[in-house]
C-alpha atoms as a PDB file:
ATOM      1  CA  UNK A   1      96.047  80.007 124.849  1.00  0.00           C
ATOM      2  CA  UNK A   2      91.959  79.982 124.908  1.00  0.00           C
ATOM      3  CA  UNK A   3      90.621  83.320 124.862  1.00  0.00           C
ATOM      4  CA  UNK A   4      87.374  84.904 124.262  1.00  0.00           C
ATOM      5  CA  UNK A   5      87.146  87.932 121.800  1.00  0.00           C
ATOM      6  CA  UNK A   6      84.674  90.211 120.755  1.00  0.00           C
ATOM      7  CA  UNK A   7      84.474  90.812 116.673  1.00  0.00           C
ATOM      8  CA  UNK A   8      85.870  94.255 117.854  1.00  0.00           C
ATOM      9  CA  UNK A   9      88.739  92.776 119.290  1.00  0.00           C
ATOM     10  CA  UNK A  10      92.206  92.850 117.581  1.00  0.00           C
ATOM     11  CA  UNK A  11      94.892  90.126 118.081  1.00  0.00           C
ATOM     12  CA  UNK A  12      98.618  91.094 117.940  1.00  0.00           C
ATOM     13  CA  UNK A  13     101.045  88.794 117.198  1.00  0.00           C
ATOM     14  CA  UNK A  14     104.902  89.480 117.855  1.00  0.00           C
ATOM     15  CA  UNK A  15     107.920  87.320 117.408  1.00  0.00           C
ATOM     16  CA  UNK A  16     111.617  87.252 117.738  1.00  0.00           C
ATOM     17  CA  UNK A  17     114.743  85.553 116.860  1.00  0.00           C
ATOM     18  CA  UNK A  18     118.212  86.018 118.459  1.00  0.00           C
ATOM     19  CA  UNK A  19     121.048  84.166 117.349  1.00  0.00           C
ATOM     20  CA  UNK A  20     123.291  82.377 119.599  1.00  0.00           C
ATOM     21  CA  UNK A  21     126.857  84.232 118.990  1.00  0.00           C
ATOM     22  CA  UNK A  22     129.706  85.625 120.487  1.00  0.00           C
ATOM     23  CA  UNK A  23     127.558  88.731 119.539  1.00  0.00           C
ATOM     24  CA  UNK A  24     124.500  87.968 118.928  1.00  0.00           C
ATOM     25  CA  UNK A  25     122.034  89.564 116.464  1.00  0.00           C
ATOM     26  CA  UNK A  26     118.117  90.029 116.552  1.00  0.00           C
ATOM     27  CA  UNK A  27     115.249  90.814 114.322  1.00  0.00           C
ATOM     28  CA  UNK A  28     111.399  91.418 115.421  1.00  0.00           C
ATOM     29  CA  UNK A  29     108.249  91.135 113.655  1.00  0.00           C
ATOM     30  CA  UNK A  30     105.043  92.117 114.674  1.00  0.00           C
ATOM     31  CA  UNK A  31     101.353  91.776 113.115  1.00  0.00           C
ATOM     32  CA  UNK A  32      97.833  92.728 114.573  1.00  0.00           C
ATOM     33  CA  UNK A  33      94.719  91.193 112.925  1.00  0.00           C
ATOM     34  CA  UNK A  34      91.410  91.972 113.450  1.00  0.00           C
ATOM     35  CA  UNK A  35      89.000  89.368 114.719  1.00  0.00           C
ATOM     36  CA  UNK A  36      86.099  90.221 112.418  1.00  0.00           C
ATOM     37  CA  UNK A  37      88.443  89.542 109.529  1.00  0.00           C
ATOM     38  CA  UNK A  38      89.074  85.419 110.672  1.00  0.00           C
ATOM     39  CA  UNK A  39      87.377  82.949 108.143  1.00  0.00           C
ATOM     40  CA  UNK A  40      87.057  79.855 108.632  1.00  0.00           C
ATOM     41  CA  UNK A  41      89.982  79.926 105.667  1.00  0.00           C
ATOM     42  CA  UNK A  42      92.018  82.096 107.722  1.00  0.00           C
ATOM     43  CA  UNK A  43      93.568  80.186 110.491  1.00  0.00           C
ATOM     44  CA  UNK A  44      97.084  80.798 110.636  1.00  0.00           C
ATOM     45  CA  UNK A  45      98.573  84.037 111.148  1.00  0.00           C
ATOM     46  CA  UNK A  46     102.509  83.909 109.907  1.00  0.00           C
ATOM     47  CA  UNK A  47     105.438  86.015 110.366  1.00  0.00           C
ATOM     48  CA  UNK A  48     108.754  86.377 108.781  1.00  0.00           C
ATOM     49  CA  UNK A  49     111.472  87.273 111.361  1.00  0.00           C
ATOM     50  CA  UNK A  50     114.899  88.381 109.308  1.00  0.00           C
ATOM     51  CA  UNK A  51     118.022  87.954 111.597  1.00  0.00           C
ATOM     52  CA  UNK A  52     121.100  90.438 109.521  1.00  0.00           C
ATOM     53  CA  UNK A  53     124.667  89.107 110.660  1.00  0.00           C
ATOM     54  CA  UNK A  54     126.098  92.617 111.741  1.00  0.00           C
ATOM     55  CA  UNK A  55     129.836  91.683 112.217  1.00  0.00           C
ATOM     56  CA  UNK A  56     133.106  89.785 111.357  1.00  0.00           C
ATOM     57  CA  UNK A  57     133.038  88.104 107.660  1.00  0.00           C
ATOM     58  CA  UNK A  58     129.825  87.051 107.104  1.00  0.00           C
ATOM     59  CA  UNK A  59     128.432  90.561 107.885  1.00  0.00           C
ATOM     60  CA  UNK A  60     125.257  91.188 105.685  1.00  0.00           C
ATOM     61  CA  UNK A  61     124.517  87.817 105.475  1.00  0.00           C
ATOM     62  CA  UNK A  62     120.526  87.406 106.503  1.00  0.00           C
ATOM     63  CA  UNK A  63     118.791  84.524 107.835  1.00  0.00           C
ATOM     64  CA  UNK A  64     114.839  84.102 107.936  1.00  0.00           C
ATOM     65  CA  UNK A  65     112.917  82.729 110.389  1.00  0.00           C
ATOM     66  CA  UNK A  66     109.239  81.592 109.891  1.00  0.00           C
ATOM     67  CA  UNK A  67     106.803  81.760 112.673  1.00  0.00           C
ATOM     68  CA  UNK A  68     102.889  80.212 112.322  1.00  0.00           C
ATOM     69  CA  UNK A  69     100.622  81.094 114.496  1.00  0.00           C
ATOM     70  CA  UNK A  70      97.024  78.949 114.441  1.00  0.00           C
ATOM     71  CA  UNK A  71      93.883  80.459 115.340  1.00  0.00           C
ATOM     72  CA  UNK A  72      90.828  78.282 115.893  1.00  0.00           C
ATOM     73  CA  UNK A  73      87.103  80.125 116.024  1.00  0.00           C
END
């Protein structure tokens, strides 16, 4: 996606992870940066999605899902 932003501007990133079950479970993550903050160090934005098993015998049990996000100024 090519977009033009102001240094104002604020980018929000979201992401989600269902898991393909009988029942399945989610988890969500969000994060909103602020453009003014990007360096030219700071080109990824990354979120960490944690999916909880909710039933049967492996309730509890948590997996973790990794999202990157690049930005290019």
């Amino acid at each position: 996606m090519n977009a033009k932003l102001n240094p104002a501007d604020r980018l929000v990133f979201e992401a989600s992870a269902t898991e393909a079950d009988k029942y399945p479970d989610n988890g969500n993550a969000s994060r909103e940066i602020a453009v003014s903050s990007l360096t030219e160090q700071q080109t990824t934005a990354q979120l960490d999605v944690i999916v909880t098993e909710n039933r049967g015998r492996y309730s509890g049990n948590t997996a973790k899902w990794r999202f990157v996000f690049q930005i290019e100024k």
